[in-house]
Protein backbone atom coordinates (compact mmCIF):
# COMPACT_ATOMS: atom_id res chain seq x y z
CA UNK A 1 0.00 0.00 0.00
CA UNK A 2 1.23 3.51 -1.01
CA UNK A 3 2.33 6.12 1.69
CA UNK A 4 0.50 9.76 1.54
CA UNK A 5 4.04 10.75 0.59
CA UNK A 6 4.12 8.23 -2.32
CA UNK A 7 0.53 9.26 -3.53
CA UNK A 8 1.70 12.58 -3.63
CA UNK A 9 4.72 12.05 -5.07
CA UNK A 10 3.21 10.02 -7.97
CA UNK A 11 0.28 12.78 -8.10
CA UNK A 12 3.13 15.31 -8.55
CA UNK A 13 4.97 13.01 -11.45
CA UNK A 14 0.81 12.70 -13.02
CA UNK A 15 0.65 16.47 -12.91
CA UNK A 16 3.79 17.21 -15.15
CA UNK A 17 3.12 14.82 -17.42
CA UNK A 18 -0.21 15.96 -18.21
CA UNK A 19 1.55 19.34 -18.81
CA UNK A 20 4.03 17.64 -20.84
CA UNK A 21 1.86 16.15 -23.29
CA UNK A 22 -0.80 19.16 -22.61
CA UNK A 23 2.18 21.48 -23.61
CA UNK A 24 3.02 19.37 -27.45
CA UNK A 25 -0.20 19.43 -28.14
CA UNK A 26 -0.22 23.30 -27.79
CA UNK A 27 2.43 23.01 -29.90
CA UNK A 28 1.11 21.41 -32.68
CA UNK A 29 -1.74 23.65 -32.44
CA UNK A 30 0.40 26.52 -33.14
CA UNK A 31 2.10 24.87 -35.98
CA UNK A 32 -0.96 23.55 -37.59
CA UNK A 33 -2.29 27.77 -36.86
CA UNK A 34 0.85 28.92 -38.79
CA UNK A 35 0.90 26.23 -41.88
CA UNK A 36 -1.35 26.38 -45.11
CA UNK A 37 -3.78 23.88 -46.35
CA UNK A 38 -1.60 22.66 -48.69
CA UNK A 39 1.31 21.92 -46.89
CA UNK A 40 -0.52 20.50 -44.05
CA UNK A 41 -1.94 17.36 -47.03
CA UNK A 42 0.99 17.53 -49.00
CA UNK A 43 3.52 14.43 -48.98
CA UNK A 44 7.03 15.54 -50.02
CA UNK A 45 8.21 13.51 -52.86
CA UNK A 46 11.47 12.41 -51.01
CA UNK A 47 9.08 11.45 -48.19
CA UNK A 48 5.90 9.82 -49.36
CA UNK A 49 3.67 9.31 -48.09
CA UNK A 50 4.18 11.15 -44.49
CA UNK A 51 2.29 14.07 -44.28
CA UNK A 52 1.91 16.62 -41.42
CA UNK A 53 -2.50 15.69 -41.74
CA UNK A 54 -1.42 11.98 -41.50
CA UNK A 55 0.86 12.18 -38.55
CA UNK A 56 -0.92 14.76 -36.33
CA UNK A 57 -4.35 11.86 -37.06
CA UNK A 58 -2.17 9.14 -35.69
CA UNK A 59 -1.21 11.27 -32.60
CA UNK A 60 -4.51 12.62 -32.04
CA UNK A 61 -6.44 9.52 -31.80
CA UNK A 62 -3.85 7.14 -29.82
CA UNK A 63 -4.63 9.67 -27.21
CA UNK A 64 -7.81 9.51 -28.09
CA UNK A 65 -7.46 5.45 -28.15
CA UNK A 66 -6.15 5.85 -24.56
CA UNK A 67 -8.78 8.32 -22.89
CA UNK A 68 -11.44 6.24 -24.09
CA UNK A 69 -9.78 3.17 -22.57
CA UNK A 70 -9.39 4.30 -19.19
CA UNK A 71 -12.82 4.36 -18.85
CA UNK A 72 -12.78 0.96 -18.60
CA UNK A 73 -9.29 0.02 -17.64
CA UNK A 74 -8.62 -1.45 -21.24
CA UNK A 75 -6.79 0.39 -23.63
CA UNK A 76 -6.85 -0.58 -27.10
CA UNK A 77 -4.52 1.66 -29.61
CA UNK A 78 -5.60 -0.59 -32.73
CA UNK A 79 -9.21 0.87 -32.17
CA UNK A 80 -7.90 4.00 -33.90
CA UNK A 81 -10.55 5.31 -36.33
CA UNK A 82 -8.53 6.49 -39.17
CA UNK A 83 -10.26 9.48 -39.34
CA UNK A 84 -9.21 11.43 -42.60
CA UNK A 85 -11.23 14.60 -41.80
CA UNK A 86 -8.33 14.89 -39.22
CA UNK A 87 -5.81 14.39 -41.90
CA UNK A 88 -7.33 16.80 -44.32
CA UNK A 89 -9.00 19.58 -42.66
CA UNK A 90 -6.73 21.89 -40.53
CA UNK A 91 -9.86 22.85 -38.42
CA UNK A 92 -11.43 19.62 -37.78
CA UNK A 93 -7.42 18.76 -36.15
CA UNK A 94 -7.73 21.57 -34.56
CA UNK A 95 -10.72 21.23 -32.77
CA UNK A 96 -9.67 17.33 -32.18
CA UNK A 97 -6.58 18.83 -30.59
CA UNK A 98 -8.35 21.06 -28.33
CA UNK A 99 -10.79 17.98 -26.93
CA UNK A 100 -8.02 16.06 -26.13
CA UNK A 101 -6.00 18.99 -24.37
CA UNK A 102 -9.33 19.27 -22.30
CA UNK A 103 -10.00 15.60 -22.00
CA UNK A 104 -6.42 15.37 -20.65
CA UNK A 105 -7.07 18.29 -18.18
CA UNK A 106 -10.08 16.97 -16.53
CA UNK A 107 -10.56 13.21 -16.65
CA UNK A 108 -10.75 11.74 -13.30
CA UNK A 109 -9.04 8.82 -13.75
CA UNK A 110 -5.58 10.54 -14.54
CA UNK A 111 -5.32 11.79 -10.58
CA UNK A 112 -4.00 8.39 -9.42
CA UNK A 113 -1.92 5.23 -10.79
CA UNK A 114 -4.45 2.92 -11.41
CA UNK A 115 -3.55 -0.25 -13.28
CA UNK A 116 -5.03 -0.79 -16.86
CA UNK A 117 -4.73 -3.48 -19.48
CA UNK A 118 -3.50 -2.29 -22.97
CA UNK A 119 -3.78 -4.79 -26.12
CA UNK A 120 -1.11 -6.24 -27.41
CA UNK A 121 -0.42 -4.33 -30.70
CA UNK A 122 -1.56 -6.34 -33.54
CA UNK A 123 -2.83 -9.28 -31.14
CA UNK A 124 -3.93 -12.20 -33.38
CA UNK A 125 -7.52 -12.99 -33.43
CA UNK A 126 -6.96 -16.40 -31.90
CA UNK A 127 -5.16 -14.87 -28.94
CA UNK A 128 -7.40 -12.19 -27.85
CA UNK A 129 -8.30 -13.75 -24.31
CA UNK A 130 -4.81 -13.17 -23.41
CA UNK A 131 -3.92 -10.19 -25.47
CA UNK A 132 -3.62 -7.29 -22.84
CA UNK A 133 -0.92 -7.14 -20.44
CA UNK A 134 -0.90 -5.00 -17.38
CA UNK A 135 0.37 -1.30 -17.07
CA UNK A 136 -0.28 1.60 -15.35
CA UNK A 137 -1.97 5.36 -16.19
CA UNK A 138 1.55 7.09 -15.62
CA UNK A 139 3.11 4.84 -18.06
CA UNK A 140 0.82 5.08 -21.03
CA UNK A 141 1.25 9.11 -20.22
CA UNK A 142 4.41 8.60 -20.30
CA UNK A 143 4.30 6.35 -23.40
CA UNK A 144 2.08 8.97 -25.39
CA UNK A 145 4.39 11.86 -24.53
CA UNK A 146 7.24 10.15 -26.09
CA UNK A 147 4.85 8.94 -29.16
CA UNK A 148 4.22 12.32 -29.57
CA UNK A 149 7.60 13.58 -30.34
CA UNK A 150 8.33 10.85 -32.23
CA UNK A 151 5.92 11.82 -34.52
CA UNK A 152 6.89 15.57 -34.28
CA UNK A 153 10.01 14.86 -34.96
CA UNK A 154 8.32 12.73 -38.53
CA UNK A 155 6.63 16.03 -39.13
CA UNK A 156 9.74 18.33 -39.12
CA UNK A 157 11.07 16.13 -41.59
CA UNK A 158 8.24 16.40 -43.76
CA UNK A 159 8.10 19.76 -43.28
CA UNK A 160 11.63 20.81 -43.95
CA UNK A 161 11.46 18.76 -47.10
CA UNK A 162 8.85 20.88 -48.27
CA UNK A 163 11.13 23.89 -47.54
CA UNK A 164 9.60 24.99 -44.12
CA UNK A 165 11.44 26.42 -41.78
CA UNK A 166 10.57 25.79 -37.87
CA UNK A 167 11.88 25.97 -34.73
CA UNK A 168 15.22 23.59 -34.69
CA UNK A 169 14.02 22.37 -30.96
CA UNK A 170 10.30 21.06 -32.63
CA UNK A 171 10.36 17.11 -32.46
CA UNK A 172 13.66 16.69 -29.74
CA UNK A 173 13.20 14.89 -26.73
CA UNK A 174 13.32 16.90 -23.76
CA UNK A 175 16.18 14.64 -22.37
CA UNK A 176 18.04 15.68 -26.01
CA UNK A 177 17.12 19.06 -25.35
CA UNK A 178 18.54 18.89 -21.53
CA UNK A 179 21.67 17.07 -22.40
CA UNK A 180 22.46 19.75 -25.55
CA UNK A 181 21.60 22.73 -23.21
CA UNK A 182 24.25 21.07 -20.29
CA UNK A 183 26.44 19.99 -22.76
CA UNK A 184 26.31 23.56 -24.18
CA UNK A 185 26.67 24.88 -20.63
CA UNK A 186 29.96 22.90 -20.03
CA UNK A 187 31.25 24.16 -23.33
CA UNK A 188 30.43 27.56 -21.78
CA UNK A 189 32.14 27.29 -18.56
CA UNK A 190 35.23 25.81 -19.75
């Protein structure tokens, strides 16, 4: 049984990683705010078929995949929808960004550690009575912060190869960001 000291703790741990993931989806709100229509469905050639519409889909709806799932303790990220209206409409990903930002904000079940079962990724229909394994609200928020830059990261890539220029930082890890800044630092001082 947890201590008040380790609820809080873990409360505390919760709390930034709601802002962390909270915070890139901000950011890809501001990116999507400050792109066109066309380059937010175009594929580069060197690139196809990634395309800033297809990545910021897959993003939106594993969190959506997980917020749904914690409902009921079972997470299923191969329920994605697909939906292209995400992929080609700059407002409907928008507005999909924004409901998750709240959704992340306010659901209940993200103020402890509870245990959940997420399905095995591509689980074969013949093993589906044993196809989740146990893990834990703090690490699928962890999980889908680090999905998340992943597929930033995809996105500057396709962005830059369709001669956009963004902020050099969009798409690093925060540890990669830390480590450059201390590294930078040491550089500094010496």
């Amino acid at each position: 049984m947890a201590t008040p000291i380790q609820n809080a703790a873990r409360q505390s741990q919760h709390s930034f990683l709601i802002e962390q993931n909270t915070g890139s989806l901000r950011q890809a709100i501001a990116l999507i705010e400050n792109i066109d229509d066309e380059t937010y469905i175009t594929s580069p050639p060197s690139l196809a078929p990634h395309r800033v519409g297809g990545h910021l889909r897959h993003i939106l709806e594993f969190y959506e995949c997980f917020l749904d799932g914690i409902e009921t303790s079972h997470i299923d990220y191969d329920a994605r929808k697909r939906d292209e209206a995400i992929e080609t409409s700059r407002e409907t990903a928008l507005a999909r960004t924004r409901s998750v930002i709240r959704r992340l904000e306010t659901a209940v079940q993200l103020r402890g550690d509870w245990i959940v079962w997420v399905k095995v990724e591509d689980a074969p229909a013949s093993r589906l009575d044993d196809a989740f394994m146990t893990s834990s609200i703090g690490r699928e928020i962890q999980a889908l912060a680090s999905h998340t830059v992943h597929h930033f990261a995809l996105i500057a890539m396709t962005l830059q190869a369709l001669g956009y220029r963004l902020d050099r930082n969009f798409g690093m890890a925060p540890s990669t960001l830390r480590y450059q800044a201390a590294k930078k630092a040491a550089v500094e001082a010496a």
